[in-house]
Protein backbone atom coordinates (compact mmCIF):
# COMPACT_ATOMS: atom_id res chain seq x y z
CA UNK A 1 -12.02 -16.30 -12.27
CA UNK A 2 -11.54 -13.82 -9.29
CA UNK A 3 -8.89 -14.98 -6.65
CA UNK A 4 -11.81 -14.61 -4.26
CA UNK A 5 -13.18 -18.09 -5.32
CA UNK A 6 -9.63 -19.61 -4.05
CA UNK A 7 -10.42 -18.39 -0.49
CA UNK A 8 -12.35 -20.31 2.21
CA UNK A 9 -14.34 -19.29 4.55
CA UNK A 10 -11.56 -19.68 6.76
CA UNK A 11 -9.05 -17.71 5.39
CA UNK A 12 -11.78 -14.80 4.59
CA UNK A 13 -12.15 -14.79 8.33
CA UNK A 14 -8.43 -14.70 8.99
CA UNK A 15 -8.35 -11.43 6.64
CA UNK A 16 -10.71 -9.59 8.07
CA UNK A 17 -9.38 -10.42 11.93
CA UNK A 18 -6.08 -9.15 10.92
CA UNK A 19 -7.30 -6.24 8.42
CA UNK A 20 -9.56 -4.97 11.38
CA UNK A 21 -7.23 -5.06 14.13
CA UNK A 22 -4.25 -4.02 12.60
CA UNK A 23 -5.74 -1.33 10.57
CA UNK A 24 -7.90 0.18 13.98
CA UNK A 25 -4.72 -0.22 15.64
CA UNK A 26 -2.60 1.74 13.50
CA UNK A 27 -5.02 4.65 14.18
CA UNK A 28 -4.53 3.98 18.08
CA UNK A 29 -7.15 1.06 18.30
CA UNK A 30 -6.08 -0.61 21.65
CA UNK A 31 -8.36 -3.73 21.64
CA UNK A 32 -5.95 -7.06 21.43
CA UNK A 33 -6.15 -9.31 18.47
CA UNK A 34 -7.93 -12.30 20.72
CA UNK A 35 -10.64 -9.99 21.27
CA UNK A 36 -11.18 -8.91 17.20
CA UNK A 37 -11.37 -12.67 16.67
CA UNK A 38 -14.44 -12.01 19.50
CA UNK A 39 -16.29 -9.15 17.86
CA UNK A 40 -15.98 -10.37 14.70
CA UNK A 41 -16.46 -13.95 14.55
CA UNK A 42 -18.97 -13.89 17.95
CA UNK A 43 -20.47 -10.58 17.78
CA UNK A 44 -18.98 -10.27 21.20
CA UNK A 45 -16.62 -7.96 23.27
CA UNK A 46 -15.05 -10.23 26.28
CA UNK A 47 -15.88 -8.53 29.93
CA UNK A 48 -12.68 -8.84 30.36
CA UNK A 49 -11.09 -6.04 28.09
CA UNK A 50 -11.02 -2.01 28.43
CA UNK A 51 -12.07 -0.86 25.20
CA UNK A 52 -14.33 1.65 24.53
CA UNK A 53 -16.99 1.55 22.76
CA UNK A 54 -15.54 3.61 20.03
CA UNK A 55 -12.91 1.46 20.00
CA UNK A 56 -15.43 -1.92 19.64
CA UNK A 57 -17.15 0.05 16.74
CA UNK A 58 -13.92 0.91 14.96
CA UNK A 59 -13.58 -3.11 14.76
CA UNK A 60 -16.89 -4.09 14.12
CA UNK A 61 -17.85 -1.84 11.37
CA UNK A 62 -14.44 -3.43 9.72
CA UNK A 63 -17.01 -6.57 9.32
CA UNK A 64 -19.96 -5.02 6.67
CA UNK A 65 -17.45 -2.64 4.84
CA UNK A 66 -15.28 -6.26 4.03
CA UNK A 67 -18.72 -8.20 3.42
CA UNK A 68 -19.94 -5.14 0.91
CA UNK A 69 -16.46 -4.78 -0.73
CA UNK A 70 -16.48 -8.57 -1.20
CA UNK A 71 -19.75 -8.49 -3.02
CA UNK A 72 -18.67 -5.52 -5.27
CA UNK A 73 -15.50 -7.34 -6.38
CA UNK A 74 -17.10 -10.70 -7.07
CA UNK A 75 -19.87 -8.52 -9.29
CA UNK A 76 -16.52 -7.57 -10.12
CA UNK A 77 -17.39 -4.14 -10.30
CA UNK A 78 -14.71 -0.90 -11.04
CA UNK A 79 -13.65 0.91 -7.99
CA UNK A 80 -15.69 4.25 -7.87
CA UNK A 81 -16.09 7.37 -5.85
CA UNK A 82 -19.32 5.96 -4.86
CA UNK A 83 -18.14 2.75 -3.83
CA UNK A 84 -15.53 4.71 -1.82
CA UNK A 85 -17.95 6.74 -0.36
CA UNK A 86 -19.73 3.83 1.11
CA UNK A 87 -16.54 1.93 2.40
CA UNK A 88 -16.15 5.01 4.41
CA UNK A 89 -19.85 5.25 5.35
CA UNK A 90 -19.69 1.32 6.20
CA UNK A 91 -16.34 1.57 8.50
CA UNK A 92 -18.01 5.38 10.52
CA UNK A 93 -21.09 3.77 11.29
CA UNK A 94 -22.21 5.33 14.78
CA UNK A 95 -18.93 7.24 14.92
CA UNK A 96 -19.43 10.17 12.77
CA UNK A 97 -22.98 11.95 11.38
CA UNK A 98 -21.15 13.37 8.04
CA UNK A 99 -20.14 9.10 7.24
CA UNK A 100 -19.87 8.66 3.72
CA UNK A 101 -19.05 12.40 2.73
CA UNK A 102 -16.24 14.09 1.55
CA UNK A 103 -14.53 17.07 4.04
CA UNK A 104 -16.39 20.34 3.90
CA UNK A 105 -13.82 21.92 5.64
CA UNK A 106 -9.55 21.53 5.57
CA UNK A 107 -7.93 19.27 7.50
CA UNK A 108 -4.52 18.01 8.57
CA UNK A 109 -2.40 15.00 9.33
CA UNK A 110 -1.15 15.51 12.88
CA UNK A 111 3.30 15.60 12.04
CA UNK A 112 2.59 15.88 8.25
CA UNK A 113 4.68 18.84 6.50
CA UNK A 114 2.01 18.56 3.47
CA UNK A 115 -1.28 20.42 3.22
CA UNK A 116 -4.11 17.99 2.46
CA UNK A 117 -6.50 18.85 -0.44
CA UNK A 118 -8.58 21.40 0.07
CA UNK A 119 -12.51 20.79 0.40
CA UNK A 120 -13.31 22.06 -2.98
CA UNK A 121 -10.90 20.25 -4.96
CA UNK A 122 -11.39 17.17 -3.47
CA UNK A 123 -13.86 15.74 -5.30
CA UNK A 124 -12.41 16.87 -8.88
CA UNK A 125 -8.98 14.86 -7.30
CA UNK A 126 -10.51 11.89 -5.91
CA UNK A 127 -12.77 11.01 -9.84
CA UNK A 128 -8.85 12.01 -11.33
CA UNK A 129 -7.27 9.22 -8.88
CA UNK A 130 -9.47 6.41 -10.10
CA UNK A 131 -9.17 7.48 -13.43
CA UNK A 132 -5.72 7.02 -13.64
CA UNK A 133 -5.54 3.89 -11.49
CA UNK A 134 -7.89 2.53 -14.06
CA UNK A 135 -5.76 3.28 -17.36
CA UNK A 136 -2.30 2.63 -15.18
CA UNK A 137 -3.81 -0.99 -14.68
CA UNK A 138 -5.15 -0.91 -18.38
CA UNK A 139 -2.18 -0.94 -19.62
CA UNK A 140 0.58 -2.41 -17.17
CA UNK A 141 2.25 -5.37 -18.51
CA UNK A 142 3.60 -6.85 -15.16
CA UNK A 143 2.19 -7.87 -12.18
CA UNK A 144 4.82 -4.96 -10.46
CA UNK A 145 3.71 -2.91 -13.00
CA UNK A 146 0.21 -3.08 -11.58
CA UNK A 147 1.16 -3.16 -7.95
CA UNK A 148 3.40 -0.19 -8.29
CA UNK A 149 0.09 1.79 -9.36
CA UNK A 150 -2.01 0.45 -6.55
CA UNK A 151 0.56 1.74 -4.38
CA UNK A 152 1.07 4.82 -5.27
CA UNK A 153 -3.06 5.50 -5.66
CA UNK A 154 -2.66 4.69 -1.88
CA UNK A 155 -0.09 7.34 -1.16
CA UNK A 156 -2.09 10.04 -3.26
CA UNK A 157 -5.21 8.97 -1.65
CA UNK A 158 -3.57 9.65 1.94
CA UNK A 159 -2.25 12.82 1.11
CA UNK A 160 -5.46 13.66 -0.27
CA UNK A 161 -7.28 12.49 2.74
CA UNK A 162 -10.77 13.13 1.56
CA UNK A 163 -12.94 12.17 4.45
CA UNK A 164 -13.54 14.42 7.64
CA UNK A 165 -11.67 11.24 9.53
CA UNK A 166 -11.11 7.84 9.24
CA UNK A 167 -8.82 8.45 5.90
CA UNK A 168 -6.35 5.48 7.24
CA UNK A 169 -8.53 2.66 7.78
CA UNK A 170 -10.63 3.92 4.38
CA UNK A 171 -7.97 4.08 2.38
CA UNK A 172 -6.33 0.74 3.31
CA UNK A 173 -9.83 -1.02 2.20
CA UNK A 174 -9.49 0.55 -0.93
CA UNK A 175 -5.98 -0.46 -1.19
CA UNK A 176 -6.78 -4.19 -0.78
CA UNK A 177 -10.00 -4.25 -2.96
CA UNK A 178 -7.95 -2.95 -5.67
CA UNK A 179 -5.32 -5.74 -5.01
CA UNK A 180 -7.94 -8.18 -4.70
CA UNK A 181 -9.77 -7.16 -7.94
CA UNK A 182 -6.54 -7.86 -9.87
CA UNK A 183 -5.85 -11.01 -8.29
CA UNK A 184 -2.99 -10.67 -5.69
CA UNK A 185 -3.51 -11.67 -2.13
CA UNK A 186 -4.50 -8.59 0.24
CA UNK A 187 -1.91 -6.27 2.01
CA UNK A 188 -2.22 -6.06 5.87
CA UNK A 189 0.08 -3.68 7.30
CA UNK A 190 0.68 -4.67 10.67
CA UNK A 191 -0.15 -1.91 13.92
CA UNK A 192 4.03 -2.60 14.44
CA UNK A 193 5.16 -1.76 11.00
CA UNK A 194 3.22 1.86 11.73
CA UNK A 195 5.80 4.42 11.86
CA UNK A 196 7.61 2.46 8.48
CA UNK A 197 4.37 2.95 6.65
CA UNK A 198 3.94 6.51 7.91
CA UNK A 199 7.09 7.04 6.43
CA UNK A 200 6.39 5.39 3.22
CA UNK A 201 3.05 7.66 3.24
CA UNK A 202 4.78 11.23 3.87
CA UNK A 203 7.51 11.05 2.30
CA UNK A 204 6.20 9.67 -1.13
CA UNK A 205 8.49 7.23 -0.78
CA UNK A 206 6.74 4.75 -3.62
CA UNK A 207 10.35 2.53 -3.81
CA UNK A 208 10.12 1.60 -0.33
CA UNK A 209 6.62 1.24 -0.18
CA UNK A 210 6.75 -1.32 -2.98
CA UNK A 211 9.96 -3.35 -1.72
CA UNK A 212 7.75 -3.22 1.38
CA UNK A 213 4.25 -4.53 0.37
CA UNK A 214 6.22 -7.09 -1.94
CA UNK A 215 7.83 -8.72 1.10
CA UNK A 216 4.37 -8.57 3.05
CA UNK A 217 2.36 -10.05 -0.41
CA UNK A 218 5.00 -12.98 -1.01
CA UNK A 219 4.47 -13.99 3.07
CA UNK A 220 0.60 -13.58 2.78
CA UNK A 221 0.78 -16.32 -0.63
CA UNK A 222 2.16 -18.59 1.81
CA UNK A 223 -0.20 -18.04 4.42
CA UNK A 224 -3.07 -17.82 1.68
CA UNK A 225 -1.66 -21.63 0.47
CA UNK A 226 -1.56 -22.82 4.09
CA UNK A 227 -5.40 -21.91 4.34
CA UNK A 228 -6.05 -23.63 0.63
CA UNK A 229 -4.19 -27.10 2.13
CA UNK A 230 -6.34 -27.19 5.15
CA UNK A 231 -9.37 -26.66 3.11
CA UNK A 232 -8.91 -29.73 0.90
CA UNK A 233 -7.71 -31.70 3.54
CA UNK A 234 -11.54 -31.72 5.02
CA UNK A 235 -14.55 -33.98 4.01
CA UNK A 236 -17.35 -32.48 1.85
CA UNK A 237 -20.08 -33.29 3.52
């Protein structure tokens, strides 16, 4: 049985808050955490805030790519280029015309001292990633065995950094369907732990990364078991 059917409603809504506005935020998102509990849950942006409305799309859009990924992983369908593809399209809606599509033309990571993957070779590298994420999980025989691959699919898929823009907040969706799909709780990497997980990222740094993560996963059980207890503390009605 997918882990999925262990979370409520509740604690589905408590991901996605987080997910959207610490992922936006890493990529310079300014809009607070009261006011992603707003857009997402309400549909609403309060009067109060300066965002832009770049800014409220960047959150927003965090809301159908987590609804489609959720469907794909209780059909419990294999991560694909396609499904990739339309994470990307899902979280660019009304922010960029090429949404969805790999980079036709090279582009950087502003401080990186890596070149990114050129446009040409980018799709040949991006079928080889999920290939070997696929056999890696096949045939890991631990549960850090499996997370260690996940991980470092993550740091290859930033370095490759497919998509015209929005590689971050793409490639951290991918990151937690794949640790969704084989049953751990998701990975939110907190807007304040940025310059850490920058590190992690350009550096290759897959050690750290993983001591990391594991810290952040073993806090997120307990916050995932807080969310169970309310839930069966409630009456069916």
């Amino acid at each position: 049985m997918s882990i999925l059917h262990t979370f409520s409603k509740d604690y589905l809504d408590d991901i996605l808050v987080r997910l959207a506005h610490h992922s936006a935020g890493i990529e310079g998102n300014t809009i607070s955490l009261p006011a992603t509990v707003s857009i997402i849950v309400n549909g609403t942006l309060p009067m109060s805030g300066k965002a832009t409305v770049r800014e409220f799309y960047e959150i927003e859009n965090h809301k159908q790519a987590f609804e489609n990924i959720l469907t794909h992983l209780l059909n419990e369908e294999p991560l694909t280029t396609a499904i990739i593809q339309d994470i990307h399209a899902d979280l660019t809606d009304r922010l960029q015309y090429d949404r969805g599509q790999f980079k036709k033309n090279e582009n950087m990571i502003p401080g990186a001292e890596f070149q990114t993957a050129s446009p040409s070779e980018t799709p040949f590298l991006m079928t080889q990633l999920i290939d070997n994420l696929a056999y890696r999980l096949d045939v890991a025989d631990s549960d850090d065995a499996k997370l260690l691959a996940i991980l470092d699919t993550h740091i290859q898929f930033e370095r490759i950094h497919p998509f015209p823009g929005c590689n971050g907040r793409t490639g951290r969706m991918i990151l937690n369907y794949s640790l969704l799909q084989q049953g751990f709780p998701p990975l939110i990497i907190e807007k304040e732990a940025k310059a850490e997980y920058i590190e992690f990222l350009g550096n290759r740094d897959l050690d750290g990364f993983f001591q990391f993560a594991k810290e952040l996963i073993e806090k997120e059980q307990k916050r995932m078991q807080g969310f169970q207890n309310m839930d069966s503390e409630q009456i069916k009605l």
